[in-house]
Protein backbone atom coordinates (compact mmCIF):
# COMPACT_ATOMS: atom_id res chain seq x y z
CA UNK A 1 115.78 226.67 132.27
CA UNK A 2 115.78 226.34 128.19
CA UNK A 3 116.61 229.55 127.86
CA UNK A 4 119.82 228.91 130.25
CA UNK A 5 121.19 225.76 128.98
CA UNK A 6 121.12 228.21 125.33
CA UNK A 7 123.58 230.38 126.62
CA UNK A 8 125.36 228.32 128.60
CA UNK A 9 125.89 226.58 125.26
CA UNK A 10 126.33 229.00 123.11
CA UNK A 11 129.56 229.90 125.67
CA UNK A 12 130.89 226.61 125.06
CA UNK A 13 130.81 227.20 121.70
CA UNK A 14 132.90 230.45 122.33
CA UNK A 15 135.14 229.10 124.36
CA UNK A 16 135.62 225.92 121.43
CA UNK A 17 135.78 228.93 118.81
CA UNK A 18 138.78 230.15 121.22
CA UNK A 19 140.81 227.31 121.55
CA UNK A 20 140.08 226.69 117.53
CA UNK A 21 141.57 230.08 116.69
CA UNK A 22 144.22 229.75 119.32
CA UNK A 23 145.74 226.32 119.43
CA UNK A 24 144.17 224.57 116.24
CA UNK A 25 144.90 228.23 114.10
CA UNK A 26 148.31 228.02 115.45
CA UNK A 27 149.00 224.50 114.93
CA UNK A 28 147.73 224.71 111.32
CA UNK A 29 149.63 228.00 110.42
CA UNK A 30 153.13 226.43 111.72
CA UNK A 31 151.99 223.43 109.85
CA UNK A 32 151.26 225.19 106.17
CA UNK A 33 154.71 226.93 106.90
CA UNK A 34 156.20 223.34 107.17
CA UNK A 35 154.62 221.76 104.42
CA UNK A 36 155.68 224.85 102.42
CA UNK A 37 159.47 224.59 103.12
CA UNK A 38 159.19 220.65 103.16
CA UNK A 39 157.33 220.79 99.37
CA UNK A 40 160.12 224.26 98.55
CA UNK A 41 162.70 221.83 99.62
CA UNK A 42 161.96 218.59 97.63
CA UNK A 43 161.62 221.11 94.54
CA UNK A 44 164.95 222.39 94.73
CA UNK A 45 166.41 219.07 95.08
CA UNK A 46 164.70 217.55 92.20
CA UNK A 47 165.18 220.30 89.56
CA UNK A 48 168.90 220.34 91.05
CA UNK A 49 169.64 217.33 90.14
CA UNK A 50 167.69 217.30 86.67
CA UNK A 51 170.06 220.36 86.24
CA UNK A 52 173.28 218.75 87.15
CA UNK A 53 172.49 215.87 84.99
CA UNK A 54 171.61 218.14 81.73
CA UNK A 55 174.74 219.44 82.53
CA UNK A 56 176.69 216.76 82.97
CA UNK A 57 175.38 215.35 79.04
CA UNK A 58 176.28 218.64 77.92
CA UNK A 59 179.91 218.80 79.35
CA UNK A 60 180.25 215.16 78.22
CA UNK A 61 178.94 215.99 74.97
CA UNK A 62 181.68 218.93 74.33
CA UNK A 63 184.83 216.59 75.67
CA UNK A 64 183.15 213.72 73.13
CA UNK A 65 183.35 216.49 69.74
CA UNK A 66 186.85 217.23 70.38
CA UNK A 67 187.48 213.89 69.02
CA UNK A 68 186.31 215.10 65.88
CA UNK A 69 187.43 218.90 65.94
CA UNK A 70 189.86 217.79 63.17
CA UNK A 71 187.20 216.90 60.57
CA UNK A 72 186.59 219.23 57.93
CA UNK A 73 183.58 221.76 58.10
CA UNK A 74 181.26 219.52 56.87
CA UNK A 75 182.13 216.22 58.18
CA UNK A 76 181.90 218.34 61.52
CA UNK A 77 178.42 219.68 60.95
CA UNK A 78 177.29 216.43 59.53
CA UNK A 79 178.69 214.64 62.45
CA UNK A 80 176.73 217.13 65.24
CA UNK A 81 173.31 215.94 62.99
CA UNK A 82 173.89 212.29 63.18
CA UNK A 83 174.79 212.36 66.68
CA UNK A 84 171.32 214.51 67.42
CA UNK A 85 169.40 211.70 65.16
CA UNK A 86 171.06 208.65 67.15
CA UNK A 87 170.82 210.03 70.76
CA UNK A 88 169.77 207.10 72.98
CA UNK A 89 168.13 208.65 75.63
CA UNK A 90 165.78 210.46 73.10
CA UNK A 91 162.69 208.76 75.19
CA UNK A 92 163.14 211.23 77.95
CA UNK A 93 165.25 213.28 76.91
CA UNK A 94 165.39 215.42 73.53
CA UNK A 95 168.56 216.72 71.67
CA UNK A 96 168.44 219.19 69.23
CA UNK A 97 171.24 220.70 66.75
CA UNK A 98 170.57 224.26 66.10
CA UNK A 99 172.36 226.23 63.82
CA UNK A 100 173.61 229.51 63.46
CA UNK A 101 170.32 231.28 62.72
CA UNK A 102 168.98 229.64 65.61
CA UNK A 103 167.34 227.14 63.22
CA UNK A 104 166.58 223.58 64.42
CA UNK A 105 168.06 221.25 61.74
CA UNK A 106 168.25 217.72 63.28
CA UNK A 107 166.53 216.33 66.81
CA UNK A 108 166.41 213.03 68.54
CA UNK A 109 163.28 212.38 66.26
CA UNK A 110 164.47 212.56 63.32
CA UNK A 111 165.76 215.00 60.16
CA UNK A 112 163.79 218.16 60.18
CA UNK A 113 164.01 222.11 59.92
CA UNK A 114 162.11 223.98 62.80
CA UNK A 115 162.09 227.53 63.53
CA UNK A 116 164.08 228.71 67.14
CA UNK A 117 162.93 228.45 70.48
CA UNK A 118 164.49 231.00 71.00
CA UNK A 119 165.22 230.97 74.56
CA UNK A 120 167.71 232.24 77.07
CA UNK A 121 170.17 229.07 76.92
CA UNK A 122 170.58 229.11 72.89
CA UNK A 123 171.60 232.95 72.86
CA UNK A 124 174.22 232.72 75.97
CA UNK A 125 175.44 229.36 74.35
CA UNK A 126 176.08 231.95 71.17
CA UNK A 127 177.78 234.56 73.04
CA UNK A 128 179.57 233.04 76.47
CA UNK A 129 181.13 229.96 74.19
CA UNK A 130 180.21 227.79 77.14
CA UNK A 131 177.68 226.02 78.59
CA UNK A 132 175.39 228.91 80.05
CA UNK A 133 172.60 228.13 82.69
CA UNK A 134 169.98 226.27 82.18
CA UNK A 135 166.45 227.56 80.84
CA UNK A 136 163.59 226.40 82.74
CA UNK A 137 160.06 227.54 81.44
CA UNK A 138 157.49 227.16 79.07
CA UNK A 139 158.51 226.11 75.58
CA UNK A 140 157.59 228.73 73.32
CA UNK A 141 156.28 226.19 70.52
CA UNK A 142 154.54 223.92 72.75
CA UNK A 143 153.66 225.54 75.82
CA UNK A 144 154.82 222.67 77.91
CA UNK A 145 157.01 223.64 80.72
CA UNK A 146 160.75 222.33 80.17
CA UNK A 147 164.57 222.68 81.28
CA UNK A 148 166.94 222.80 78.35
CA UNK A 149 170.80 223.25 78.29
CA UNK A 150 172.85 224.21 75.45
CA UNK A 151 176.16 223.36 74.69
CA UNK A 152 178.08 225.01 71.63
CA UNK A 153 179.55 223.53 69.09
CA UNK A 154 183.02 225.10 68.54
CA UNK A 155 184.88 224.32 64.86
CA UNK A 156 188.70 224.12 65.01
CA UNK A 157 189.15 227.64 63.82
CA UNK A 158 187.22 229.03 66.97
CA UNK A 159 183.67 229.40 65.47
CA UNK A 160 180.75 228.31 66.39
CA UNK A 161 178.93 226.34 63.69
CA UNK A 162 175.58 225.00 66.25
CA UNK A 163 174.16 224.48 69.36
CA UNK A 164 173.38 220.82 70.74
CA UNK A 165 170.66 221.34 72.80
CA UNK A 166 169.61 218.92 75.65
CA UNK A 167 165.52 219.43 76.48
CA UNK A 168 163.43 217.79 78.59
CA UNK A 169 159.58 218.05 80.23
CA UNK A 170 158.99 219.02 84.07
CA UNK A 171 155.81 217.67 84.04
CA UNK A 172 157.29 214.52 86.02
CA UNK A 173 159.22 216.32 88.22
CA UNK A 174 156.30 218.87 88.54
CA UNK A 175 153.92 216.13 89.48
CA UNK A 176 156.55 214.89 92.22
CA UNK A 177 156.51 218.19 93.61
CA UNK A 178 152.63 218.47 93.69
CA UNK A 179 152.47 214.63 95.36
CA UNK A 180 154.93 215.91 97.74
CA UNK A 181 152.88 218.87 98.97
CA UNK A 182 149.46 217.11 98.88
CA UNK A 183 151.12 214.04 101.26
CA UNK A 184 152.59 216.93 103.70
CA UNK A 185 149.12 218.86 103.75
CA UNK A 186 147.69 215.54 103.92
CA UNK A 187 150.00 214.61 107.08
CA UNK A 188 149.06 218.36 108.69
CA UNK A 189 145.58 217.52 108.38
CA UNK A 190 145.92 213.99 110.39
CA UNK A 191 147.99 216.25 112.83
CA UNK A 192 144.99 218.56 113.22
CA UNK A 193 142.49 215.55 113.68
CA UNK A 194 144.92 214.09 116.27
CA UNK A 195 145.31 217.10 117.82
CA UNK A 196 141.41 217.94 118.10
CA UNK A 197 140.18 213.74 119.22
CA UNK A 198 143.23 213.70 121.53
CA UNK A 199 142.16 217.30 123.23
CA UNK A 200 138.01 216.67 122.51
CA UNK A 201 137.42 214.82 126.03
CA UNK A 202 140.13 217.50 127.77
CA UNK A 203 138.11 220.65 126.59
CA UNK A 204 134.65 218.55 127.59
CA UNK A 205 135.81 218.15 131.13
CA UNK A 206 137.09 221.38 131.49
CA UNK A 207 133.29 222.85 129.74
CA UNK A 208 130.77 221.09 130.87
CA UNK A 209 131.79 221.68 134.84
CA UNK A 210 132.12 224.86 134.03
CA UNK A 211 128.66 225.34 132.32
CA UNK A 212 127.30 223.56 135.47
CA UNK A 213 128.60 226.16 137.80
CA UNK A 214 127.35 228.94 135.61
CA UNK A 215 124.10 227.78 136.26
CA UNK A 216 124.21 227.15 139.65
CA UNK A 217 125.80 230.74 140.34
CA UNK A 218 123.13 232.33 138.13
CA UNK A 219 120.33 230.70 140.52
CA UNK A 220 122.04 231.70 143.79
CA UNK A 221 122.28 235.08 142.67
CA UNK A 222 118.70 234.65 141.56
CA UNK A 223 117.95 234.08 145.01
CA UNK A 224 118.11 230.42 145.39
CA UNK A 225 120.91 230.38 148.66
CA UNK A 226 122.30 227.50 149.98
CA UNK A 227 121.73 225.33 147.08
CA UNK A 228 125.65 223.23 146.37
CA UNK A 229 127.59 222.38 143.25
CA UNK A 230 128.36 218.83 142.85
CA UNK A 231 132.12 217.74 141.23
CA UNK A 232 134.55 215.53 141.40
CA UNK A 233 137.38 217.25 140.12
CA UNK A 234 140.12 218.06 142.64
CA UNK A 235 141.92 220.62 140.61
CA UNK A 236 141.18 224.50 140.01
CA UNK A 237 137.28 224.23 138.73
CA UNK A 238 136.96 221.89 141.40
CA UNK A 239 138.23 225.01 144.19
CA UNK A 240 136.26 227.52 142.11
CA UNK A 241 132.91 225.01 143.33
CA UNK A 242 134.02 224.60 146.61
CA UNK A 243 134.52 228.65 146.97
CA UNK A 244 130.71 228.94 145.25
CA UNK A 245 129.41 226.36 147.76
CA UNK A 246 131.03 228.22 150.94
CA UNK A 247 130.08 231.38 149.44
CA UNK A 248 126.14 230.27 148.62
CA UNK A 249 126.42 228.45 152.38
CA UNK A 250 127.56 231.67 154.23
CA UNK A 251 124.76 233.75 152.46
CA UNK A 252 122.10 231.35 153.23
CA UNK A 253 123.23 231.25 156.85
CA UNK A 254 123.23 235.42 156.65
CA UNK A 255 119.79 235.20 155.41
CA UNK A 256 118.67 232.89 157.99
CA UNK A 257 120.17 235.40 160.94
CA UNK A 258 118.61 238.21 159.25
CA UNK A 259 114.93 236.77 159.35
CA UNK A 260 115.89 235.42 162.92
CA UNK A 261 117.22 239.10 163.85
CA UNK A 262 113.64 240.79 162.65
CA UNK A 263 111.57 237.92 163.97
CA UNK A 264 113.00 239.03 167.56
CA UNK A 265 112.82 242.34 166.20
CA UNK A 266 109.07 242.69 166.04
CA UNK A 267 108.31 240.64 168.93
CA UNK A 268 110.45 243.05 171.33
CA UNK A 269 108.64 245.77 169.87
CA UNK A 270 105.15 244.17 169.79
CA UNK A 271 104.66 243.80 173.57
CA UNK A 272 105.40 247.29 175.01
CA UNK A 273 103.65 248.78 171.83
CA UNK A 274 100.60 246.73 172.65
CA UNK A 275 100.79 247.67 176.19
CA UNK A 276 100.91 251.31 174.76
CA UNK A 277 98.05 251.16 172.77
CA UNK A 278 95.97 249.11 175.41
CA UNK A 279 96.37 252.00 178.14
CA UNK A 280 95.51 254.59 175.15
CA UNK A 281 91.95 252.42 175.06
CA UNK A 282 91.82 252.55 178.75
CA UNK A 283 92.75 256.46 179.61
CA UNK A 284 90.51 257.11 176.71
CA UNK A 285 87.39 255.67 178.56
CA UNK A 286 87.27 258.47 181.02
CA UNK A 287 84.22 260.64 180.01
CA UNK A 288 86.42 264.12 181.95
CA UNK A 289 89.17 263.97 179.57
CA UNK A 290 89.32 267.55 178.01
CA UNK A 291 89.29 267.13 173.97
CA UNK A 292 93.13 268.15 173.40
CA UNK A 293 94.22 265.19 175.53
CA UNK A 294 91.58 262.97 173.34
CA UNK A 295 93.30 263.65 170.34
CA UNK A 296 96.41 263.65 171.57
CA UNK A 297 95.41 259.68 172.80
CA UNK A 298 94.10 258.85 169.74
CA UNK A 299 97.10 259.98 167.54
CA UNK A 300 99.27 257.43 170.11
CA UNK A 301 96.66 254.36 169.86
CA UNK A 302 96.71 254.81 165.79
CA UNK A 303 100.99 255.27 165.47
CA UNK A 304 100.82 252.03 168.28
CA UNK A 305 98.43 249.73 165.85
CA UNK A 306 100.40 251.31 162.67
């Protein structure tokens, strides 16, 4: 009996494993997929609109010099340092002047001289006169990952003297993102528990009858006929009992008609084979009988009694 209730268990666990692969496995893939395009999707937002506002500054920032384009040279360079040194928003964002040799001269944080960043935005801000997409990677003095846009600074004469260049950290935005996806995989996985509570007492009613009717079938076939599976369910497991109980009735009944049928059988047989072997013992008694017919009697009484 130990021995069955093991592998009617270890069944249950299969058929658990199952509906974990299949329904849990599928629930949980869709779900990864979601909380993929949902975390993709609040990404592109936020670094869109970081973008549009760095480019907004840096659009304003162009229409606000041509105020001045009619400042000599150096009141025009000097003009693109002071505003770098005074930008207000210098707590979360930095501006930087860069010069022609890609040289940092003046940021939000005061007068200094820095060597370039030398990144894709300062170049095409150099060559396309315009403001050129945005650069968003690591910064190659700090490491830190950023989005910077560049906005040249065009003299009256057509040349470019600088670069004002708008930078600012991801790491905010980043951590957004990351909250994002961890409160969307953290939603799946509620899902999942729902999903496996809500269907725990389903897949136990649909097991444990089962696992019953295992072992009753496994007795009748061990020989144990007649014997009836008890449910109370009215729905397919409880038809598949009822067929096992008409099935394990009919073969007991069989049985019984069989032992009936040989009973009768043998006591047909036993009277005229008794009467047989009775008149062997009496024709046998007679001293004249030649030896052949003897023999002959004797093989007859021992065949009757076999």
């Amino acid at each position: 009996m130990g021995r069955v209730r093991l592998k009617l268990l270890n069944k249950i666990g299969g058929l658990r494993k199952r509906w974990l692969i299949n329904t849990v496995g599928v629930i949980f893939a869709l779900g990864m997929v979601c909380v993929l395009v949902v975390t993709a999707s609040f990404a592109a937002y936020y670094y869109s609109n970081m973008e549009s506002d760095m480019r907004n500054r840096a659009e304003n920032t162009a229409v606000f010099f041509q105020e001045y384009i009619d400042l000599d040279y150096n009141a025009y360079y000097q003009s693109c340092i002071s505003y770098a040194e005074n930008f207000e928003d210098k707590n979360t964002i930095e501006l930087q002047f860069i010069d022609r040799d890609g040289n940092i001269v003046a940021t939000s944080y005061g007068h200094w001289s820095g060597t370039s960043p030398n990144t894709t935005d300062i170049r095409e801000a150099f060559s396309t006169r315009g403001t050129p997409p945005p650069y968003v990677g690591k910064d190659p003095a700090t490491g830190e990952r950023i989005m910077a846009v560049s906005s040249p600074m065009i003299y009256s004469n057509g040349e470019i003297i600088g670069v004002l260049r708008y930078v600012t950290s991801t790491r905010l935005v980043d951590r957004q993102i990351v909250m994002v996806g961890l409160t969307s995989f953290a939603a799946l996985l509620a899902v999942l528990l729902v999903v496996i509570l809500s269907n725990a007492s389903y897949l136990k009613s649909i097991m444990i009858p089962v696992a019953q009717i295992t072992e009753k079938a496994k007795r009748i076939s061990s020989g144990s006929y007649g014997i009836q599976i008890q449910t109370k369910y009215q729905d397919e497991i409880g038809e598949l009992a009822d067929t096992i109980n008409e099935m394990s009735a009919k073969i007991s009944q069989n049985e019984k008609m069989q032992a009936e049928f040989i009973s009768q059988l043998s006591h047909e047989l036993r009277t005229p084979l008794t009467v047989i072997k009775g008149w062997c013992e009496t024709l046998m008694m007679d001293e004249e009988m030649d030896e052949m017919t003897r023999q002959g009697m004797k093989t007859i009484h021992g065949e009757s009694g076999r």
